[in-house]
Protein backbone atom coordinates (compact mmCIF):
# COMPACT_ATOMS: atom_id res chain seq x y z
CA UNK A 1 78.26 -90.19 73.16
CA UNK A 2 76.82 -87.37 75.43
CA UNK A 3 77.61 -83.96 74.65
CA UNK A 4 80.24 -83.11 77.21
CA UNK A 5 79.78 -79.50 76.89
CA UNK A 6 76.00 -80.28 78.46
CA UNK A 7 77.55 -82.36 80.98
CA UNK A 8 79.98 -79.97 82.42
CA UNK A 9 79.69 -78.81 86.14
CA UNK A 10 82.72 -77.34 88.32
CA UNK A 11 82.48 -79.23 91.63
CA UNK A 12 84.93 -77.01 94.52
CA UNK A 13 85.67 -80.06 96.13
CA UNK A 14 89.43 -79.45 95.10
CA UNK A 15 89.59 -76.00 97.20
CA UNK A 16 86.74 -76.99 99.98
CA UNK A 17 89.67 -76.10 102.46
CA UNK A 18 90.12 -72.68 101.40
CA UNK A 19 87.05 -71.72 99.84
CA UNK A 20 86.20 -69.44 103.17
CA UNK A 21 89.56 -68.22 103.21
CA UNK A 22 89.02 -66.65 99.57
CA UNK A 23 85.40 -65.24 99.31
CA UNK A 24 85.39 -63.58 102.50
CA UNK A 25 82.15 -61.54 103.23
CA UNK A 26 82.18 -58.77 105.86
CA UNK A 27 79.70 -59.91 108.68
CA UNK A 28 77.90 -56.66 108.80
CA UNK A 29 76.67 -57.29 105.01
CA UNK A 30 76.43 -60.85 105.17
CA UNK A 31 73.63 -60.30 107.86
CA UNK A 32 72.52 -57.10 105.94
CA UNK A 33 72.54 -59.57 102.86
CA UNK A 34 69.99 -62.16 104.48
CA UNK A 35 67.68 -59.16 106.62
CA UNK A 36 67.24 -58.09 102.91
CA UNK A 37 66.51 -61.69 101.54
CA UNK A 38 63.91 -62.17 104.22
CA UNK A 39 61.93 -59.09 104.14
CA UNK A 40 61.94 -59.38 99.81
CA UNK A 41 60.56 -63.36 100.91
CA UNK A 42 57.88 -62.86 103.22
CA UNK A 43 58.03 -66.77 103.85
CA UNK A 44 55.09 -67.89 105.93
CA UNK A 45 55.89 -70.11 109.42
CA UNK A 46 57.24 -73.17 108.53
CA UNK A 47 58.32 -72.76 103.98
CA UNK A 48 61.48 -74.02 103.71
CA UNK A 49 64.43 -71.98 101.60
CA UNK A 50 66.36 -73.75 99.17
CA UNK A 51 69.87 -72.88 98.96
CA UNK A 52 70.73 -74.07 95.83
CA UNK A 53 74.34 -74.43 96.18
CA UNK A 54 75.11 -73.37 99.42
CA UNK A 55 78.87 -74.27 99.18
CA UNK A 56 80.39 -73.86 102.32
CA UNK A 57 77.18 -72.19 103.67
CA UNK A 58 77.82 -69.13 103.42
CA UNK A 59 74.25 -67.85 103.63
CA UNK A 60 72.57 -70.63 104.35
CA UNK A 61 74.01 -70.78 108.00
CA UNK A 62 72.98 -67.33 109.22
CA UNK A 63 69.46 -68.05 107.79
CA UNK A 64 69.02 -71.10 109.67
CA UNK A 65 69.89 -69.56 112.49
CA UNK A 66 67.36 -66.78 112.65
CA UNK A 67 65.11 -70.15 112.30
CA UNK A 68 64.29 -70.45 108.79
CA UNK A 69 63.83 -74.38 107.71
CA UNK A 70 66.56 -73.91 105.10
CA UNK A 71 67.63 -76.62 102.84
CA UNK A 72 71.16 -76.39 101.60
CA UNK A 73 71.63 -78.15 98.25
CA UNK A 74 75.55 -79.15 96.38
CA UNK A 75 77.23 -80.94 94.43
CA UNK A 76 80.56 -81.18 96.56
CA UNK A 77 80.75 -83.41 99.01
CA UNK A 78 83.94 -81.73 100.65
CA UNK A 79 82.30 -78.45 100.80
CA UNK A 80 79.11 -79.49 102.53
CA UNK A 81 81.69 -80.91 105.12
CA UNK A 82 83.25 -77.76 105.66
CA UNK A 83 79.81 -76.29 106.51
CA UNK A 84 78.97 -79.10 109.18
CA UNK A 85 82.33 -78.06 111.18
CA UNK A 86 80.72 -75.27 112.15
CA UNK A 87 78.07 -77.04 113.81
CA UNK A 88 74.52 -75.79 112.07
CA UNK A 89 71.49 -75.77 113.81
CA UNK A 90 68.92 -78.42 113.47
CA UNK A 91 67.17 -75.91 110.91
CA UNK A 92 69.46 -76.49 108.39
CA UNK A 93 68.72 -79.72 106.27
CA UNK A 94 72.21 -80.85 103.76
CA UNK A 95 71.44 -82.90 100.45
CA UNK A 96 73.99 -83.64 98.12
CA UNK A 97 72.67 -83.43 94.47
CA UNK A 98 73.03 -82.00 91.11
CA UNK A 99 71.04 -78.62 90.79
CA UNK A 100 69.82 -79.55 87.32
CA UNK A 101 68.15 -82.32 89.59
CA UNK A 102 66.74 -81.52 92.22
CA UNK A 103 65.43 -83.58 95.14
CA UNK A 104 62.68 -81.07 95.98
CA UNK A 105 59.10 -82.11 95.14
CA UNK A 106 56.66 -79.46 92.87
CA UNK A 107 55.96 -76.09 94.21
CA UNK A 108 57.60 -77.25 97.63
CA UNK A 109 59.58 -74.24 98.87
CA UNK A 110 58.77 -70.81 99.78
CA UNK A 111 61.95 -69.41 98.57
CA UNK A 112 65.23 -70.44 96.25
CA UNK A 113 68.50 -68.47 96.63
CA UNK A 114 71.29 -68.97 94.45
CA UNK A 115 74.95 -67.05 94.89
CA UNK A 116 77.52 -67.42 92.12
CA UNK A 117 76.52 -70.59 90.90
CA UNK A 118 75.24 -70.80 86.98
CA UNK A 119 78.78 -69.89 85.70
CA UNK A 120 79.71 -73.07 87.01
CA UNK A 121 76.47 -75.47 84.87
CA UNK A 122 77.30 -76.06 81.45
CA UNK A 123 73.42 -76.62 81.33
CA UNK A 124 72.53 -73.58 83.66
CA UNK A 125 68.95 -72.94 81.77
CA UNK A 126 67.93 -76.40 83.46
CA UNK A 127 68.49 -75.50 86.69
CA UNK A 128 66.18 -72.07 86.52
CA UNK A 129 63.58 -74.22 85.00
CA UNK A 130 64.31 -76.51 88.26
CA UNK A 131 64.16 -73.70 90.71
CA UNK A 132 61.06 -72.44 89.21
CA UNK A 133 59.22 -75.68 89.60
CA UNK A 134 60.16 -76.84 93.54
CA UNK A 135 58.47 -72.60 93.93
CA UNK A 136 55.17 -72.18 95.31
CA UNK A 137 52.85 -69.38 94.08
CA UNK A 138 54.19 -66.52 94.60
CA UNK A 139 57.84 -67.51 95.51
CA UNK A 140 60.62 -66.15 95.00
CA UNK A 141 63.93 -66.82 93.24
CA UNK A 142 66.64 -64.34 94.30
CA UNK A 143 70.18 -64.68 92.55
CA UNK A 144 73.21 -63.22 93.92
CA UNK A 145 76.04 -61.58 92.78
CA UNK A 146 79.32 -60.34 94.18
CA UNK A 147 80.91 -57.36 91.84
CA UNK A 148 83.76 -55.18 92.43
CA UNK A 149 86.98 -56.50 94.68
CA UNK A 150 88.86 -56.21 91.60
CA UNK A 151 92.76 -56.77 93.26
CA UNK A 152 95.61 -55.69 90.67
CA UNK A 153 97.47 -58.89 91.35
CA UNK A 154 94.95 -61.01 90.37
CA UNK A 155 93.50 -59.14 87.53
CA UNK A 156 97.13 -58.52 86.05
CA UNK A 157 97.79 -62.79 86.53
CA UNK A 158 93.90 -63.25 84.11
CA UNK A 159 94.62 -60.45 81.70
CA UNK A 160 98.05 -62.78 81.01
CA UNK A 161 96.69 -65.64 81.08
CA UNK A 162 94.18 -64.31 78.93
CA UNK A 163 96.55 -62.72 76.39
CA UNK A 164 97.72 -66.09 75.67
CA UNK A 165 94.97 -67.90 75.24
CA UNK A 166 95.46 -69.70 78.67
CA UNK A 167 91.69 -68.99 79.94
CA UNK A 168 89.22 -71.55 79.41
CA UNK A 169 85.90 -70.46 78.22
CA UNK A 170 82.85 -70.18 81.00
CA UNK A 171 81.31 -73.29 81.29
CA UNK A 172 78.13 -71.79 82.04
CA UNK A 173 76.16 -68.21 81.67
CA UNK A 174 78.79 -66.07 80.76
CA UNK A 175 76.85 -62.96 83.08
CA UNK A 176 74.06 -61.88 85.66
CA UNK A 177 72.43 -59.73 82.23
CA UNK A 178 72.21 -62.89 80.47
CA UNK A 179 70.71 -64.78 83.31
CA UNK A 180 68.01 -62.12 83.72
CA UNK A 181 67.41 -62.12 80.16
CA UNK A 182 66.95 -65.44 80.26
CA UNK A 183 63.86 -65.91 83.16
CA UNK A 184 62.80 -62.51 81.16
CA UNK A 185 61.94 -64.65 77.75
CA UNK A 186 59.96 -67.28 80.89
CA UNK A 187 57.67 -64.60 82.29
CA UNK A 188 59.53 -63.64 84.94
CA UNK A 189 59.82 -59.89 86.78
CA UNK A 190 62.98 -59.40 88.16
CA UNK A 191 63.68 -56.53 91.03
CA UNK A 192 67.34 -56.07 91.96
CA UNK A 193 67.01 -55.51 95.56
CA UNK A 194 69.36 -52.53 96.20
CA UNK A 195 70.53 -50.74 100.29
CA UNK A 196 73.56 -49.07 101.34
CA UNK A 197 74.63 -52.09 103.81
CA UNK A 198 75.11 -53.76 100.80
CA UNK A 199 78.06 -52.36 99.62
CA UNK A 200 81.82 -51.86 101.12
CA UNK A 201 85.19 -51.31 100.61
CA UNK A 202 87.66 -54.68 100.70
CA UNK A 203 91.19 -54.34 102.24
CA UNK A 204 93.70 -57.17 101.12
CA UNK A 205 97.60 -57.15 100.28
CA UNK A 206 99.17 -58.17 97.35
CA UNK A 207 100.65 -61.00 99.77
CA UNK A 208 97.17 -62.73 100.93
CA UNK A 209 96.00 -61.93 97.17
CA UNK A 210 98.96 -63.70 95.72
CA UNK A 211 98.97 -66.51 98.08
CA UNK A 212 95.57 -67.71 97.38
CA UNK A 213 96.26 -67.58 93.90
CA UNK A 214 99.24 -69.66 94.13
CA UNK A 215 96.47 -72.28 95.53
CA UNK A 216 94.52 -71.73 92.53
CA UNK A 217 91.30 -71.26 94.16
CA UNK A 218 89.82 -69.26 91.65
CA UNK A 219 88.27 -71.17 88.96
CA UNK A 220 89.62 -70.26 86.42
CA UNK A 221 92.92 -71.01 86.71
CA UNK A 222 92.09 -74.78 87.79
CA UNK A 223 92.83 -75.76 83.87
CA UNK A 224 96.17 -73.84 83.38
CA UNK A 225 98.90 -76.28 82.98
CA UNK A 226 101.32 -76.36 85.92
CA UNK A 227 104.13 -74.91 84.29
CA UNK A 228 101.89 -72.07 83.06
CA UNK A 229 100.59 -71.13 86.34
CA UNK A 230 104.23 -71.31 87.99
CA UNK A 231 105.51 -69.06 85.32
CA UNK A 232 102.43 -66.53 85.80
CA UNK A 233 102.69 -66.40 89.49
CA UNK A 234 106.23 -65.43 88.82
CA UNK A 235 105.53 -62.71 86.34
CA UNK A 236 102.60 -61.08 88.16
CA UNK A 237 104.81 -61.02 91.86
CA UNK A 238 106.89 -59.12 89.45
CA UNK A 239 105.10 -56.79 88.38
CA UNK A 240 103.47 -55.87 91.88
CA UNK A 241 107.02 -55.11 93.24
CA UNK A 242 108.08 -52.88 90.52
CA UNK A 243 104.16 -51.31 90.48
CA UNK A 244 103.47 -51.25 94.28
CA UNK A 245 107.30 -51.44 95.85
CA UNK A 246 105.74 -54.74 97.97
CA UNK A 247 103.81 -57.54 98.17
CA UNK A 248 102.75 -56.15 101.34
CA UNK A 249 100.94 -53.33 100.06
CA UNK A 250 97.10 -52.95 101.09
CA UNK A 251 94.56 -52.18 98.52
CA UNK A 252 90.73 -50.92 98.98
CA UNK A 253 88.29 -51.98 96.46
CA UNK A 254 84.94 -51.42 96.38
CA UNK A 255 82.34 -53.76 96.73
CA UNK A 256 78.93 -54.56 96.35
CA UNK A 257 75.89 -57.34 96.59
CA UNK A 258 73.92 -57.02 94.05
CA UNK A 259 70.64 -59.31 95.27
CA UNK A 260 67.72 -59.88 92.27
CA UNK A 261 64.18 -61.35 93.39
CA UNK A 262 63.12 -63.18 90.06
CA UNK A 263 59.05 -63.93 90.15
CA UNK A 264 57.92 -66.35 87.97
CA UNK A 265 54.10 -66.20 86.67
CA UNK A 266 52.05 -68.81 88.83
CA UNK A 267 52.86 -72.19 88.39
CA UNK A 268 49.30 -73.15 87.26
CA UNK A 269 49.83 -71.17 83.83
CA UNK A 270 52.92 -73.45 82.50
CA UNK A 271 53.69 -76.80 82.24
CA UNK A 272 55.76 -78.26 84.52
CA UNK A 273 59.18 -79.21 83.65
CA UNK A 274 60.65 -82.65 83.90
């Protein structure tokens, strides 16, 4: 029997519909996010970008359109769809595919991105040793990371659920450091790509917060038992109203992209993966 724990990988097609909704990105950094990513690539006329699990194409669309050949890569089906409703340009290729998999031939692309992705891949190492062989020479492999935007509602609902053992483990790397470490150990230099534009404060009230957790859009609540989750949402509301007086409350947090280029040593010096 296969090991499921290798198996593992946390499709959104269950919360395609509000995936937007929840990871909202102010404009101003998600185009400060990409001038970065393109001056760090230096990607001749005509290399392609991978966007190895471009979601709902959140990067991958504002790329294209500054005419970049970009090739946006997931496993959801439902999400992909989400990112054709907002009609792409013909630069932007969509292939459905595992990322431990991927249909890319050798040293193919000029540049991989990957944002919040290898906590999801029970098997995560595979897909860095996949990204590393679709790069040409010299390519780059830049992960991203969104910290901060820590809400009270929603931390107060996970340090419950966490208190009684409710959480499931991380299917995949448990954090960016280990990541890092990892493509370290391969060879790899690693620059974290860091700018002003990058970071901002995020406004939200306890309502919107709440709301999209009662959708369970967050992963990890998606395994909480139904009668755990209603009993949560009840606790944490709450708690709000007797720490913040309303649900309608508005709370800054601050933000940040944090955006690593990853080099690997030419691909001549290593055998390739299969």
């Amino acid at each position: 029997m296969q090991d499921r724990s290798v198996s593992e990988y946390l499709s959104f097609d269950r919360v395609a519909a509000d995936y937007d909704a929840t990871r909202f990105l102010p404009e101003p950094v998600r185009d400060a996010v990409v001038e970065q990513l393109l001056s760090a690539a230096a990607l001749s006329p005509g290399q392609w970008l991978l966007d190895a699990g471009t979601g709902t194409g959140r990067f991958a669309l504002p790329l294209a359109r500054r005419d970049v050949r970009v090739l946006a890569v997931d496993v959801s089906v439902k999400m992909m769809r989400q990112l054709l409703r907002k009609h792409p340009p013909a630069s932007l290729c969509l292939a459905q595919a595992d990322l431990r998999r991927l249909p890319v031939r050798t040293q193919s692309v000029g540049a991989v991105l990957m944002a919040h992705v290898l906590h999801l891949i029970a098997d995560w190492r595979a897909v860095l040793h996949e990204c590393r062989r679709v790069l040409r020479g010299g390519g780059g492999l830049f992960l991203l990371y969104e910290s901060g935007k820590r809400f009270p509602a929603r931390e107060h609902y996970l340090q419950l659920a966490g208190e009684r053992g409710l959480l499931r483990p991380t299917i995949g790397a448990p954090s960016a450091e280990v990541v890092l470490g990892y493509v370290r150990e391969l060879g790899a230099t690693v620059e974290l790509i860091e700018h002003p534009s990058l970071q901002w404060r995020a406004s939200r009230s306890h309502r919107e917060v709440l709301q999209e957790m009662d959708k369970r859009t967050y992963s990890q609540m998606w395994e909480l038992p139904d009668e755990a989750h209603r009993e949560l949402m009840t606790q944490t509301r709450r708690w709000v109203r007797e720490q913040f007086g309303s649900e309608d409350a508005v709370i800054s947090a601050e933000a940040v992209v944090k955006l690593y280029a990853v080099r690997f040593p030419d691909p001549s010096s290593h055998p390739h993966e299969s």
